[in-house]
C-alpha atoms as a PDB file:
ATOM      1  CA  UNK A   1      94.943  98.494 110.294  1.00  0.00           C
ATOM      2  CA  UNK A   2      95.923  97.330 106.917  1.00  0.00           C
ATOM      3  CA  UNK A   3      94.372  94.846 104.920  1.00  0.00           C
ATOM      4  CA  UNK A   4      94.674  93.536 101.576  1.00  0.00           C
ATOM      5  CA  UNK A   5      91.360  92.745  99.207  1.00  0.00           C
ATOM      6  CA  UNK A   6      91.163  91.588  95.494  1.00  0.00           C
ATOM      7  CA  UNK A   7      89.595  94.451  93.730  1.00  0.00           C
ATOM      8  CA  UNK A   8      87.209  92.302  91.659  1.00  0.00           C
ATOM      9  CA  UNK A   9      85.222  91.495  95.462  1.00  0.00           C
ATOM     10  CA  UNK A  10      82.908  93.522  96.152  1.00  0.00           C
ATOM     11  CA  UNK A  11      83.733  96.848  98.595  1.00  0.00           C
ATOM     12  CA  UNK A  12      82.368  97.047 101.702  1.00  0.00           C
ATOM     13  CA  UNK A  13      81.832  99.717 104.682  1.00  0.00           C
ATOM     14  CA  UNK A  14      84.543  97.585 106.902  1.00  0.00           C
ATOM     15  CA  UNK A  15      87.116  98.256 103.874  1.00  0.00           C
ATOM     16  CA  UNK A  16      87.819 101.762 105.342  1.00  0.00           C
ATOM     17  CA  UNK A  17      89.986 103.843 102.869  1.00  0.00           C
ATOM     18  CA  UNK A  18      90.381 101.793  99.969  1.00  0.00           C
ATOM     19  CA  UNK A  19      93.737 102.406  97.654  1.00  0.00           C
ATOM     20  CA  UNK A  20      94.369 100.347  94.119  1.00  0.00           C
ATOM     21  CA  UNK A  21      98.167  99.227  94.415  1.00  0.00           C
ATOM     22  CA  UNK A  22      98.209  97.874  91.177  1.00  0.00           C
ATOM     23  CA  UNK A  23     100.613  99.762  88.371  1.00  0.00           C
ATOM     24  CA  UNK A  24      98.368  99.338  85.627  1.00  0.00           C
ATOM     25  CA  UNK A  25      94.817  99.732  85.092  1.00  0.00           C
ATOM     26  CA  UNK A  26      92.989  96.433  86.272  1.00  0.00           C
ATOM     27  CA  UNK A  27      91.520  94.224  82.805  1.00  0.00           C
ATOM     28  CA  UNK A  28      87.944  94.091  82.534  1.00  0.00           C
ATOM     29  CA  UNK A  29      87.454  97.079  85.047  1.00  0.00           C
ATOM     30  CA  UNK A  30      85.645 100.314  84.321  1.00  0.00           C
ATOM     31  CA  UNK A  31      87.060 103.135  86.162  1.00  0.00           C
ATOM     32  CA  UNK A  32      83.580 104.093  87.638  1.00  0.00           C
ATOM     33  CA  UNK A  33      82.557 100.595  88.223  1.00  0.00           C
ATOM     34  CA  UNK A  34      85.814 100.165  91.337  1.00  0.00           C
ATOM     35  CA  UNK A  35      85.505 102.026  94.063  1.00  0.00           C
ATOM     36  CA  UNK A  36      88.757 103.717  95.213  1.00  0.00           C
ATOM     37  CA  UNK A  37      90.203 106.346  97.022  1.00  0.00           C
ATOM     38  CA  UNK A  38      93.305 106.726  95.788  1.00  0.00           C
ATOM     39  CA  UNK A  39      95.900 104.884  93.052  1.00  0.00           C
ATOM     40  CA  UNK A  40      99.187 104.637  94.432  1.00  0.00           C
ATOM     41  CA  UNK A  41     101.520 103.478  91.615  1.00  0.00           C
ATOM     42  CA  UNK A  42     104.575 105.249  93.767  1.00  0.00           C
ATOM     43  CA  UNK A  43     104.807 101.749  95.934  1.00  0.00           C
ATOM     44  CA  UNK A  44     104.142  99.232  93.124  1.00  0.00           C
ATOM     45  CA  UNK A  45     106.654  96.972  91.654  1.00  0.00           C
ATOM     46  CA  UNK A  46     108.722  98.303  88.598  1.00  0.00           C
ATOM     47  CA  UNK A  47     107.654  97.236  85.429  1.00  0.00           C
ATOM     48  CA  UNK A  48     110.250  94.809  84.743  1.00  0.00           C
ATOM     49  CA  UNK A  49     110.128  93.139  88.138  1.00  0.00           C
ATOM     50  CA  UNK A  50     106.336  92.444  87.574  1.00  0.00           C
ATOM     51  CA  UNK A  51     106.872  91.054  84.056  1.00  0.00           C
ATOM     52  CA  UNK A  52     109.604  88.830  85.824  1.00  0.00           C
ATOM     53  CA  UNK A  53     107.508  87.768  88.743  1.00  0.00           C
ATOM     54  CA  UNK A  54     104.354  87.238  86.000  1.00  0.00           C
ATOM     55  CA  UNK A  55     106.321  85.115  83.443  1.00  0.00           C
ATOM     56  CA  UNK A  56     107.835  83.277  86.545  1.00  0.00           C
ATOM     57  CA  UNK A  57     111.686  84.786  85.542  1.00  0.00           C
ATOM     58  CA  UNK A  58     111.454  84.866  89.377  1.00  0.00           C
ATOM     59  CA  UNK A  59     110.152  82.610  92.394  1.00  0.00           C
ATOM     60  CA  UNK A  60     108.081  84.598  94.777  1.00  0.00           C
ATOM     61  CA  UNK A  61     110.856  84.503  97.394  1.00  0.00           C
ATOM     62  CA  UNK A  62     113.235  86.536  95.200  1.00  0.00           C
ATOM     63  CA  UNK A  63     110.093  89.087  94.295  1.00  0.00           C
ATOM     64  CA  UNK A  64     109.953  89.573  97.144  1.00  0.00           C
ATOM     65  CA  UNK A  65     113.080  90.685  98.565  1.00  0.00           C
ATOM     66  CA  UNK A  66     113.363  92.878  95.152  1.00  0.00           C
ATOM     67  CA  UNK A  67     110.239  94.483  95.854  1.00  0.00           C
ATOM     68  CA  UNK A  68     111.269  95.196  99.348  1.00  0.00           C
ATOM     69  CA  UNK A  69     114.295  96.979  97.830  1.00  0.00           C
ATOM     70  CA  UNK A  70     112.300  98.763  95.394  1.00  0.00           C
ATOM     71  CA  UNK A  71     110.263 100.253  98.539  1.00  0.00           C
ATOM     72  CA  UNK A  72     112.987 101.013 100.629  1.00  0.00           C
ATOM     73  CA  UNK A  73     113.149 103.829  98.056  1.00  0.00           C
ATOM     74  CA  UNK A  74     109.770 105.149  98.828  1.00  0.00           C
ATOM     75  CA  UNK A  75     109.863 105.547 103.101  1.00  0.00           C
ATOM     76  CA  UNK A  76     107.900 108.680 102.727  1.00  0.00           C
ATOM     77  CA  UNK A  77     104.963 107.386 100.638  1.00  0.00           C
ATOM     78  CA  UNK A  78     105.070 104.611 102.584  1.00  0.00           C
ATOM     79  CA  UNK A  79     105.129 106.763 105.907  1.00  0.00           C
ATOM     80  CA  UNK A  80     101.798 108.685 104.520  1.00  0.00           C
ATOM     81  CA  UNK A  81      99.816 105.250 104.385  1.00  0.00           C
ATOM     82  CA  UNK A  82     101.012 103.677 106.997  1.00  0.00           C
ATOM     83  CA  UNK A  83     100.212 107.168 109.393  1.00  0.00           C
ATOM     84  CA  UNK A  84      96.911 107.137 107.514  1.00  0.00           C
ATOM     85  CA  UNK A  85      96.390 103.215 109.096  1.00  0.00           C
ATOM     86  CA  UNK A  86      96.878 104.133 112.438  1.00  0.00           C
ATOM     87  CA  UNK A  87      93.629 106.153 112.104  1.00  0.00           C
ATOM     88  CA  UNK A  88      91.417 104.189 110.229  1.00  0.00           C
ATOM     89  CA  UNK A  89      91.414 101.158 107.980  1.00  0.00           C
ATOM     90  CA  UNK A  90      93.290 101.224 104.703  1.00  0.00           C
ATOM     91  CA  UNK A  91      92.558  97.983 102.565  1.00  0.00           C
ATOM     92  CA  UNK A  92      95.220  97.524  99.532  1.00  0.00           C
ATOM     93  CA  UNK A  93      93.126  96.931  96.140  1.00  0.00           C
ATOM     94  CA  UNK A  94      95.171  94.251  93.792  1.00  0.00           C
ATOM     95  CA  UNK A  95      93.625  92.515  90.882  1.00  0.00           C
ATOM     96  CA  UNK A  96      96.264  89.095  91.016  1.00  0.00           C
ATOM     97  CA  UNK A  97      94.415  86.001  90.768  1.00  0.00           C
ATOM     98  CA  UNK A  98      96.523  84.166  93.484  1.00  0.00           C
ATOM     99  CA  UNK A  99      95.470  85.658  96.722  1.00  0.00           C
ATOM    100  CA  UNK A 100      98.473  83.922  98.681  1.00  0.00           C
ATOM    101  CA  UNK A 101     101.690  85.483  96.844  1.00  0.00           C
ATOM    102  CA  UNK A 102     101.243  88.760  95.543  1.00  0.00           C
ATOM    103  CA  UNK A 103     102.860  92.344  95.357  1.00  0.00           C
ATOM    104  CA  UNK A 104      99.651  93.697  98.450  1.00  0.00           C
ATOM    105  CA  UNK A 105     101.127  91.156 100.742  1.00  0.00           C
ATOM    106  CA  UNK A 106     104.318  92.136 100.477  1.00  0.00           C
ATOM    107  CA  UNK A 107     103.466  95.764 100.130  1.00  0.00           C
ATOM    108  CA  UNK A 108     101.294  95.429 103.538  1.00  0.00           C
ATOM    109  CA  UNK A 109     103.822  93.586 105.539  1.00  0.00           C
ATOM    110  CA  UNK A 110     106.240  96.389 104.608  1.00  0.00           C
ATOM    111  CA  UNK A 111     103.717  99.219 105.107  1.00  0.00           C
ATOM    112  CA  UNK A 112     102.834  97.981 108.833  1.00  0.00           C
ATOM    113  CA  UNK A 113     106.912  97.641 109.642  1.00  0.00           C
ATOM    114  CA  UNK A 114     107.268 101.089 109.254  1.00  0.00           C
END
């Protein structure tokens, strides 16, 4: 199973394996204060499509459908998490303040068409 959490909420047992999908380092975060398996900057958006998706360049519709070409790059990574989901829960750490469109979303959609 994959799920998607806000990093700043606070972990729990039902999170399972916990990876940050987030390309930079989350503001306001110490790195001992999140709890985290693993930071998988491999499957997040390129730098420029996040600055164009954050300064609304871009509707979500069109980050989207970039971001799914951006992954389309990375099968393998993708393969590793989405193999490690069909053992046990993997819940995708993002620190965006809108919990409706966001890179995890589309990142976990992807991850469980694999």
């Amino acid at each position: 199973m994959i799920q998607c959490k806000r990093l700043y909420d606070e972990a729990s047992q039902e999170d399972g394996y916990r990876i940050l999908v987030d390309r930079l380092w989350p503001r306001g975060m110490k790195k001992e204060a999140l709890l985290y398996d693993e930071w998988c900057k491999t499957l997040t958006p390129s730098n420029d499509l996040r600055k164009a998706f954050h300064s609304e360049t871009i509707d979500f519709a069109s980050f989207s459908q970039a971001y799914r070409q951006e992954l389309a790059r990375h099968q393998e990574e993708g393969l590793r998490i989405a193999r490690l989901a069909d053992k046990q829960t993997v819940t995708l750490l993002y620190g965006a303040k809108d919990r409706q469109q966001n890179h995890a979303l589309v990142l976990a959609d992807w991850l469980r068409q694999l």
